[in-house]
C-alpha atoms as a PDB file:
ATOM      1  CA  UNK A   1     -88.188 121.320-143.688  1.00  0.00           C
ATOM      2  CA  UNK A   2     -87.959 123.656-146.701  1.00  0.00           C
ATOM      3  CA  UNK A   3     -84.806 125.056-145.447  1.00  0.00           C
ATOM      4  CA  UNK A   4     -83.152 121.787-144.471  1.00  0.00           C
ATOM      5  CA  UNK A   5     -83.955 121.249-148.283  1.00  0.00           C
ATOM      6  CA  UNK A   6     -82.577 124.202-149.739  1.00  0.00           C
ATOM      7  CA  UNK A   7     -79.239 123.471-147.434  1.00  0.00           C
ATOM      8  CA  UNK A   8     -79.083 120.284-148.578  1.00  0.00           C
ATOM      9  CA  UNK A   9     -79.514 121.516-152.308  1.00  0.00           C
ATOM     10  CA  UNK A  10     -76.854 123.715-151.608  1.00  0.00           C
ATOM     11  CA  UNK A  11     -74.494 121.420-150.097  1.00  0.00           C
ATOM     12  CA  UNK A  12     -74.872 119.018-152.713  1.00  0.00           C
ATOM     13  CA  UNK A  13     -74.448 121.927-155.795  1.00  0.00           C
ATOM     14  CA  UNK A  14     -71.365 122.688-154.621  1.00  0.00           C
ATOM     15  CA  UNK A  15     -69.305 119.606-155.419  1.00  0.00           C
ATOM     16  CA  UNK A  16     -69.224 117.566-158.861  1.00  0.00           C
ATOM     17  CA  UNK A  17     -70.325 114.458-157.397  1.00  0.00           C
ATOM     18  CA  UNK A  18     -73.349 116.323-155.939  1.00  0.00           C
ATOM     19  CA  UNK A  19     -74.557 117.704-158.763  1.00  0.00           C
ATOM     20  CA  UNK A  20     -74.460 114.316-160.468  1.00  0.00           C
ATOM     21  CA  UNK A  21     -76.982 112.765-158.011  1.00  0.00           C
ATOM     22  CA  UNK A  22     -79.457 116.383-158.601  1.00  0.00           C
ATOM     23  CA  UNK A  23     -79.216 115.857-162.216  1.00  0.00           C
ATOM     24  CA  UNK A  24     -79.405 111.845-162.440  1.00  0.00           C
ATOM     25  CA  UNK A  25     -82.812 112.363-159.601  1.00  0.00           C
ATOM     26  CA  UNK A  26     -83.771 115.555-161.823  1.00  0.00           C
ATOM     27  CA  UNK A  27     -83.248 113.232-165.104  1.00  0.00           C
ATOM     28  CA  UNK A  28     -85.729 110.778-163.807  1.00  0.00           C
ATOM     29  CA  UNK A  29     -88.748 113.169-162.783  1.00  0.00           C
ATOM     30  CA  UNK A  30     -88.126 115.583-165.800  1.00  0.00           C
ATOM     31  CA  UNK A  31     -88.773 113.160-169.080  1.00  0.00           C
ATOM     32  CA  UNK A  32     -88.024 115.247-171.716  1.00  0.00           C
ATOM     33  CA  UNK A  33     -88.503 118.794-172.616  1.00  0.00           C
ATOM     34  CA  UNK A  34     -92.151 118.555-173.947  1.00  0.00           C
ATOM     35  CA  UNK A  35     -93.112 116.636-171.076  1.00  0.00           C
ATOM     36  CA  UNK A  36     -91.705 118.933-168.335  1.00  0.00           C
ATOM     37  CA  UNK A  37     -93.034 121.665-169.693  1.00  0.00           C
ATOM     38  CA  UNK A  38     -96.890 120.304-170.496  1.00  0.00           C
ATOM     39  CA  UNK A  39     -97.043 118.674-166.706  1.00  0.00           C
ATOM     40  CA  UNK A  40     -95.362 122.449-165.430  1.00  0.00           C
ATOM     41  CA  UNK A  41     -98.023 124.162-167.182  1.00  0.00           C
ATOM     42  CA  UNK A  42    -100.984 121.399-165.915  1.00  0.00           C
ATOM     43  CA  UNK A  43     -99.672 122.097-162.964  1.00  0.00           C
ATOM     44  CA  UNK A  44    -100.796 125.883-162.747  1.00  0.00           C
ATOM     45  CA  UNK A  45     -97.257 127.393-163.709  1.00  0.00           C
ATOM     46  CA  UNK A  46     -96.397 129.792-165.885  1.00  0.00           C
ATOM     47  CA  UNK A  47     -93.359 130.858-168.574  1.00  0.00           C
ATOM     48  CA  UNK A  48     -90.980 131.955-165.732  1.00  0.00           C
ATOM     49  CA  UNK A  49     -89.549 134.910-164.960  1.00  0.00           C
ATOM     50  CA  UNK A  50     -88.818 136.251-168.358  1.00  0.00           C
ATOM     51  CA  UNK A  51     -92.279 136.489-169.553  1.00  0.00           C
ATOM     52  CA  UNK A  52     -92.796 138.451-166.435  1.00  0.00           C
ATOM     53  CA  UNK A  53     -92.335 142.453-165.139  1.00  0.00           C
ATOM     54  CA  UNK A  54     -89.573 144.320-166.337  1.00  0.00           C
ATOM     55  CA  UNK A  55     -88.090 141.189-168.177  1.00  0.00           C
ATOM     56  CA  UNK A  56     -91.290 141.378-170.619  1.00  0.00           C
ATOM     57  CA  UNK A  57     -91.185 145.348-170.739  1.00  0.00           C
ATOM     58  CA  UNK A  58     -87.922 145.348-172.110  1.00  0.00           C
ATOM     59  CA  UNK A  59     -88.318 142.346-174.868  1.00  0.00           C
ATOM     60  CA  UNK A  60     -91.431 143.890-176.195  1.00  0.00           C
ATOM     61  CA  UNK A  61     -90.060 147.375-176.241  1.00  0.00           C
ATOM     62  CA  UNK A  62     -87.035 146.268-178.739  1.00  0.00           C
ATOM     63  CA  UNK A  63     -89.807 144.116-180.646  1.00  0.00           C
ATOM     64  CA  UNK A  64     -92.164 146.210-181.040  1.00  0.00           C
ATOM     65  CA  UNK A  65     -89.914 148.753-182.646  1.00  0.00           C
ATOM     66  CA  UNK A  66     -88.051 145.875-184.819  1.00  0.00           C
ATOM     67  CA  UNK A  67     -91.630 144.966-186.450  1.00  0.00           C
ATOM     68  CA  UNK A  68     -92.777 148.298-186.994  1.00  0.00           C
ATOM     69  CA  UNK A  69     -89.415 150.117-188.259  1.00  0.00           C
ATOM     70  CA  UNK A  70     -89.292 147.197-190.844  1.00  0.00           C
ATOM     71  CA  UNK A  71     -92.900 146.975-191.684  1.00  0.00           C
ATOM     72  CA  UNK A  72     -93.144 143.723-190.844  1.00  0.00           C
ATOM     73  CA  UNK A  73     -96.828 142.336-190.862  1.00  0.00           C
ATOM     74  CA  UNK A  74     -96.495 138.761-190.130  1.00  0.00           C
ATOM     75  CA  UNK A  75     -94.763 137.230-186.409  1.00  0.00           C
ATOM     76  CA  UNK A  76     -94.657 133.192-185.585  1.00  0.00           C
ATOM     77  CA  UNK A  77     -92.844 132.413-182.365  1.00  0.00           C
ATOM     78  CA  UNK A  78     -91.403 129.086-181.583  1.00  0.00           C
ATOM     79  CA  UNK A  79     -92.637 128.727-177.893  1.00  0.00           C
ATOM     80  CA  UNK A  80     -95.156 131.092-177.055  1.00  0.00           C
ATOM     81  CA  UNK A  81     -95.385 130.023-173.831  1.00  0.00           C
ATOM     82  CA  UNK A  82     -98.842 130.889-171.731  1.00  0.00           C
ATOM     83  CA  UNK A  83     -99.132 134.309-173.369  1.00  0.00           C
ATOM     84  CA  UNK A  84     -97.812 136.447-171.033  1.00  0.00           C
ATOM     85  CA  UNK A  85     -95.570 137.880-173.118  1.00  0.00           C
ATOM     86  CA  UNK A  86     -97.108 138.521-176.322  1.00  0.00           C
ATOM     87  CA  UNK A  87    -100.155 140.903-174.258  1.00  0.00           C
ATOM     88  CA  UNK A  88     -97.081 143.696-174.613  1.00  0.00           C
ATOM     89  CA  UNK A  89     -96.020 142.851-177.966  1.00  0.00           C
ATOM     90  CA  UNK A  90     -97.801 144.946-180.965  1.00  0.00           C
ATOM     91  CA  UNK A  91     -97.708 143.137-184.210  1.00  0.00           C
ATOM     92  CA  UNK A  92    -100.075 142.691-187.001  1.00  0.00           C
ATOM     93  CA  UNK A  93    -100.283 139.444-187.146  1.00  0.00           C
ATOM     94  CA  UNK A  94     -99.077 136.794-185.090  1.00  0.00           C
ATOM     95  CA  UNK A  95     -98.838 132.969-184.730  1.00  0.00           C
ATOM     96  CA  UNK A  96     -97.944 131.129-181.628  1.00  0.00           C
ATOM     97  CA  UNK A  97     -96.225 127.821-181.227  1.00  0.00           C
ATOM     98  CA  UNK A  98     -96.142 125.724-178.488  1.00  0.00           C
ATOM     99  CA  UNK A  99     -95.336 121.839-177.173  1.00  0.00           C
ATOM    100  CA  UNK A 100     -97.585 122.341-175.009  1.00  0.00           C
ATOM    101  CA  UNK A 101    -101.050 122.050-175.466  1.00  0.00           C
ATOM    102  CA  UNK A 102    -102.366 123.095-171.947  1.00  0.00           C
ATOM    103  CA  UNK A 103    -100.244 126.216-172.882  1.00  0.00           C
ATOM    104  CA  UNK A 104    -102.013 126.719-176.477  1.00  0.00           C
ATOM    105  CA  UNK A 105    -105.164 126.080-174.739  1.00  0.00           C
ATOM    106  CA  UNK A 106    -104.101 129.160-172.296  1.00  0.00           C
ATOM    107  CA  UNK A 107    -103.501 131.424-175.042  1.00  0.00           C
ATOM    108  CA  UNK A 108    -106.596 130.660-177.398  1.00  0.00           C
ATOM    109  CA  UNK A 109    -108.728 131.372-174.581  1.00  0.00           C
ATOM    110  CA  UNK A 110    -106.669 134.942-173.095  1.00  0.00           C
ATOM    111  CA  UNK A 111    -107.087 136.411-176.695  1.00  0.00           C
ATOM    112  CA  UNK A 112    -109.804 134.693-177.869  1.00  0.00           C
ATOM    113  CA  UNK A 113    -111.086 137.776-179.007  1.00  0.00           C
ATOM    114  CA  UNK A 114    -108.031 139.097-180.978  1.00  0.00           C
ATOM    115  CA  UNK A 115    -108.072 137.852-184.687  1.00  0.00           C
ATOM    116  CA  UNK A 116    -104.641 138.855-185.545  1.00  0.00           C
ATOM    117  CA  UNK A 117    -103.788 136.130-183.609  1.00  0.00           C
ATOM    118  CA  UNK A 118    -103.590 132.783-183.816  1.00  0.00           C
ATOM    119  CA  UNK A 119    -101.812 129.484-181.533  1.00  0.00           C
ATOM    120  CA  UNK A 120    -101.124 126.249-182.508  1.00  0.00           C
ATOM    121  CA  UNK A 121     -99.099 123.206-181.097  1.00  0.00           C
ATOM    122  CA  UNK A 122     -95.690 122.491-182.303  1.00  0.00           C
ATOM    123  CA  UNK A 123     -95.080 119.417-183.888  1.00  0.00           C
ATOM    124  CA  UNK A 124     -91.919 119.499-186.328  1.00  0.00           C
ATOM    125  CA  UNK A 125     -93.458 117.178-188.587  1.00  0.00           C
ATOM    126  CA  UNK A 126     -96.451 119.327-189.689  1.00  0.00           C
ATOM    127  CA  UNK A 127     -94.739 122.055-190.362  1.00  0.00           C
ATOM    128  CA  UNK A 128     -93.559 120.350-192.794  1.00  0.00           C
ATOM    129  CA  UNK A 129     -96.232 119.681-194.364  1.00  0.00           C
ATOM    130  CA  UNK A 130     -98.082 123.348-193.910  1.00  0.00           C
ATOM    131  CA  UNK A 131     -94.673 125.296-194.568  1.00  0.00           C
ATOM    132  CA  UNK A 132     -96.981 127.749-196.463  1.00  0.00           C
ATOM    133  CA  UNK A 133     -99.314 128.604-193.784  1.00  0.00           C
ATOM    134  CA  UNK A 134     -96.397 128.828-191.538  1.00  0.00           C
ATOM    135  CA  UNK A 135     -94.190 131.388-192.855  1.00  0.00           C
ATOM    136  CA  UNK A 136     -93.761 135.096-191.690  1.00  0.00           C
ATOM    137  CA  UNK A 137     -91.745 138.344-191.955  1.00  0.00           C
ATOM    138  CA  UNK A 138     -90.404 137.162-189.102  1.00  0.00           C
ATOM    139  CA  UNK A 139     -89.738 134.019-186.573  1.00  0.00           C
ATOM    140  CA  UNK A 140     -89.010 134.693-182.783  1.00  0.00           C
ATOM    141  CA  UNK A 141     -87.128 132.265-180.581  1.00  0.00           C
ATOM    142  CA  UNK A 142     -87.398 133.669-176.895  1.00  0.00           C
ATOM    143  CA  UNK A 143     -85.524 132.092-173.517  1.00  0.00           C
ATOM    144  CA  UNK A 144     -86.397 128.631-175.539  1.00  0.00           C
ATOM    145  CA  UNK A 145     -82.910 127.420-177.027  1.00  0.00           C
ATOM    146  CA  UNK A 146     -81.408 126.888-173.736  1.00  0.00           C
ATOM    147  CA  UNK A 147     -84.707 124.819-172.779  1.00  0.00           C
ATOM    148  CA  UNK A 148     -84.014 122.528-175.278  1.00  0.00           C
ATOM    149  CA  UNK A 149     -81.765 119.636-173.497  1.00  0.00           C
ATOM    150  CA  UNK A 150     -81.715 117.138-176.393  1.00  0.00           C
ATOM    151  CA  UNK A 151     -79.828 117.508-179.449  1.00  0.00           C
ATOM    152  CA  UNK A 152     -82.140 115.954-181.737  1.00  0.00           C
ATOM    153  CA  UNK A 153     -84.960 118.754-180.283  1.00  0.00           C
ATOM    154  CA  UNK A 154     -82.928 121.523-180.559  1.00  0.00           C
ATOM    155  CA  UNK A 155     -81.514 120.333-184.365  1.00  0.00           C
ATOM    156  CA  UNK A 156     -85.045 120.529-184.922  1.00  0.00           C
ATOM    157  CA  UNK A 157     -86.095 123.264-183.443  1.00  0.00           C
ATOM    158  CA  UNK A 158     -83.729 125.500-185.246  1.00  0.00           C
ATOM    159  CA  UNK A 159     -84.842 124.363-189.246  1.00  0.00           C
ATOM    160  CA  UNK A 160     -87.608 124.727-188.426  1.00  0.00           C
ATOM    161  CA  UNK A 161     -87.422 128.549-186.654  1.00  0.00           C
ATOM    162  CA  UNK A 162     -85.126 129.683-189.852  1.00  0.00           C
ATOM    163  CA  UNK A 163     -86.965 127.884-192.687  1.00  0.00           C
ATOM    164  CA  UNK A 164     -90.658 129.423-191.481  1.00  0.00           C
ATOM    165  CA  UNK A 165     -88.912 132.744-192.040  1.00  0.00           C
ATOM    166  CA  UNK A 166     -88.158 134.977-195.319  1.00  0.00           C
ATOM    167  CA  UNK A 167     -87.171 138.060-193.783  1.00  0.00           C
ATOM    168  CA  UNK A 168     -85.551 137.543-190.382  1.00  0.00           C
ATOM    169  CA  UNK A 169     -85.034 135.622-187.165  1.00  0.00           C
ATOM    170  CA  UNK A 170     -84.421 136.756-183.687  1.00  0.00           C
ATOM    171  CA  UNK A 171     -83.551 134.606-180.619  1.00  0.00           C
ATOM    172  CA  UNK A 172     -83.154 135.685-177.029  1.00  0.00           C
ATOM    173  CA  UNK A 173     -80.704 133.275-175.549  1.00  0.00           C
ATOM    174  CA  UNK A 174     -77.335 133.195-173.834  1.00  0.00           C
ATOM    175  CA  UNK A 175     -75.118 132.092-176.606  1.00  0.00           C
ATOM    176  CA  UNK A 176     -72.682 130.042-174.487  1.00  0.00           C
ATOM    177  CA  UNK A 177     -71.801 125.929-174.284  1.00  0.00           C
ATOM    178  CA  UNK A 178     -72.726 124.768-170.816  1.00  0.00           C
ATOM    179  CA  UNK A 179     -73.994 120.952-169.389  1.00  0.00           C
ATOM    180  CA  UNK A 180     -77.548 119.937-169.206  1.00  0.00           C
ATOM    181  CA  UNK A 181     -78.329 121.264-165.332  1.00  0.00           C
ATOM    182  CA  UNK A 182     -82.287 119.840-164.916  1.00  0.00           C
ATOM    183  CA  UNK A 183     -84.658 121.569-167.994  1.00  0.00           C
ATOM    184  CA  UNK A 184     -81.859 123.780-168.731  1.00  0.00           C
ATOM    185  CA  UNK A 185     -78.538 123.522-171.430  1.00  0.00           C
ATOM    186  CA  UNK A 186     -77.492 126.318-172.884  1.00  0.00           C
ATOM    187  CA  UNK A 187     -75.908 126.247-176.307  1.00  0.00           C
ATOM    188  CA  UNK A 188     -73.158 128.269-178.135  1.00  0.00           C
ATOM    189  CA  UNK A 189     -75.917 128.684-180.791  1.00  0.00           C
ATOM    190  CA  UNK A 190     -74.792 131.019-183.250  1.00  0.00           C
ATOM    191  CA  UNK A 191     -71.678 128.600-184.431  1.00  0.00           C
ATOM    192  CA  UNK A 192     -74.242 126.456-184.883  1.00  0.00           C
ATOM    193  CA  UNK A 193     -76.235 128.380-186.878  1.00  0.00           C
ATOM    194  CA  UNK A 194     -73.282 129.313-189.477  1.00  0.00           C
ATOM    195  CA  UNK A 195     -72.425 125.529-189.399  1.00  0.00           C
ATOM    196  CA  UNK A 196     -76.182 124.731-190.282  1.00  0.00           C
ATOM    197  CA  UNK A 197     -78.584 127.405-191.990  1.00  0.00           C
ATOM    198  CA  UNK A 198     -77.030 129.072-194.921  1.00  0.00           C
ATOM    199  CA  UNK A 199     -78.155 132.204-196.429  1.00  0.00           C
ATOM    200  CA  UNK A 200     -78.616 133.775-193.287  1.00  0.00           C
ATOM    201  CA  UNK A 201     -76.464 135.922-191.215  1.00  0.00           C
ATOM    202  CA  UNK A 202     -76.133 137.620-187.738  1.00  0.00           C
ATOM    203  CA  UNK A 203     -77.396 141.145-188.186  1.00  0.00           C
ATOM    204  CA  UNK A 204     -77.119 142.688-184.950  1.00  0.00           C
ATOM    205  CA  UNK A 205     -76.631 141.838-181.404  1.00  0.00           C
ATOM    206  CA  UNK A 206     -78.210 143.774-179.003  1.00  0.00           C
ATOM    207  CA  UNK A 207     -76.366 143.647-175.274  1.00  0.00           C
ATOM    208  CA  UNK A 208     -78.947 143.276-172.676  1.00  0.00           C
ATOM    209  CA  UNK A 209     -76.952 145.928-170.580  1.00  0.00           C
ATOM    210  CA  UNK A 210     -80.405 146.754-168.760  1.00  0.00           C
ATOM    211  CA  UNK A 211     -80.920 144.003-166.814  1.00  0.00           C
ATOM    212  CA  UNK A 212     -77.902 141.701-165.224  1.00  0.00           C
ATOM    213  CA  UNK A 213     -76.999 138.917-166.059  1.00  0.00           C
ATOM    214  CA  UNK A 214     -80.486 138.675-169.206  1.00  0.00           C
ATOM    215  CA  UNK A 215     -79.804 137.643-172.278  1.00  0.00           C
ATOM    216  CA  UNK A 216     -78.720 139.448-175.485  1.00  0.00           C
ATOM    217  CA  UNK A 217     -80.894 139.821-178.589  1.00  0.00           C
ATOM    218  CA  UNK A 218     -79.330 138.166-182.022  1.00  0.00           C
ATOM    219  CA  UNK A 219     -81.227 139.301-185.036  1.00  0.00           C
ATOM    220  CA  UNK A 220     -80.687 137.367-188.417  1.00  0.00           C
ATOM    221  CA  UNK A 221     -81.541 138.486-191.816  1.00  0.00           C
ATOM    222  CA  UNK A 222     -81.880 136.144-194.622  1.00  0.00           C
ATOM    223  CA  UNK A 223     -78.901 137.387-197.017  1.00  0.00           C
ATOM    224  CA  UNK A 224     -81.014 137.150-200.348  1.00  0.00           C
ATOM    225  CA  UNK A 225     -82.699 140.587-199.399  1.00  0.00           C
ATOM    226  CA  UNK A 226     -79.129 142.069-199.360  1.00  0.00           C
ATOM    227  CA  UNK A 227     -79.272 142.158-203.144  1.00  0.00           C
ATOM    228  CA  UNK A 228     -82.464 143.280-203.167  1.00  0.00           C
END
């Protein structure tokens, strides 16, 4: 049965009209973003792939020298996922964001003995209003941007990575236009970015030549310290 499914899958993927009816069936079991990604996590899964093995390895060895060749004593990521990730990272101090709140609940309890760290759910509106307790050296966005399928979400999203910030920003993302395929649309972020957030710009991009077909690293420095 499984493989008359995947055929069929297959079959259908191939063709435009196909991949209309797997999006439009997709479309009506996924909700939105938040809500695919709470019932995935309820549902005993995990981050995917990139949080995983040699995926993980690699992120955290680029990190990890980022934060401590710049001193950097404060992290907040925007999507910290079910913590896999963040058991190889080595920072200071770290805050963890997530919609998710079976996936906070995950990570409070894995490092519940670990007060550098700290995870609470993301809600765009409160960080408004606790901007101050929010802000770090530095804001990670990683595999998220191309998880966020609605344009008012990912609008969001991105003031909100760049303004809890005063140092730098770095997002792990393909930075391509593509359509929404079920919980995934990637976006040609960085254009957006210049359009959007000023007094930042692209740094460096680091080609992920290590692992086919991964995304590249794009780190962002907030141009007031130029003239420091």
């Amino acid at each position: 049965m499984d493989q008359l499914k995947l055929l069929l899958h297959r079959i259908l993927n191939s063709n435009i009209i196909g991949r209309y009816f797997i999006n439009e069936h997709f479309k009506r079991k996924f909700g939105d973003s938040a809500g695919y990604w709470e019932k995935r996590y309820k549902d005993n899964g995990n981050s995917g792939s990139g949080s995983y093995g040699m995926h993980a390895k690699y992120k955290a060895a680029i990190l990890n020298k980022f934060v401590c060749e710049n001193n950097l004593q404060k992290v907040i990521e925007f999507g910290c996922g079910d913590g896999n990730q963040l058991t190889h990272f080595k920072f200071p101090s770290y805050i963890g964001l997530d919609v998710s709140a079976t996936a906070i609940k995950k990570c409070r309890a894995i490092f519940k003995e670990d007060g550098t760290k700290s995870f609470f759910i993301y809600d765009p509106e409160e960080l408004i209003h606790d901007q101050s307790l929010m802000n770090a050296d530095l804001a990670l966005s990683l595999d998220v941007i191309y998880h966020l399928v609605e344009d008012k979400v990912f609008e969001e999203y991105m003031h909100r990575l760049f303004a809890a910030s005063d140092k730098f920003v770095i997002i792990y993302a393909w930075d391509v236009d593509s359509d929404k395929s079920f919980h995934v649309r990637q976006r040609k972020f960085t254009t957006w970015v210049n359009l959007n957030i000023p007094h930042w710009r692209l740094k460096q991009r680091i080609e992920n030549k290590d692992l086919g077909g991964a995304c590249d690293f794009f780190i962002y420095e907030k141009t007031s310290l130029l003239s420091d």
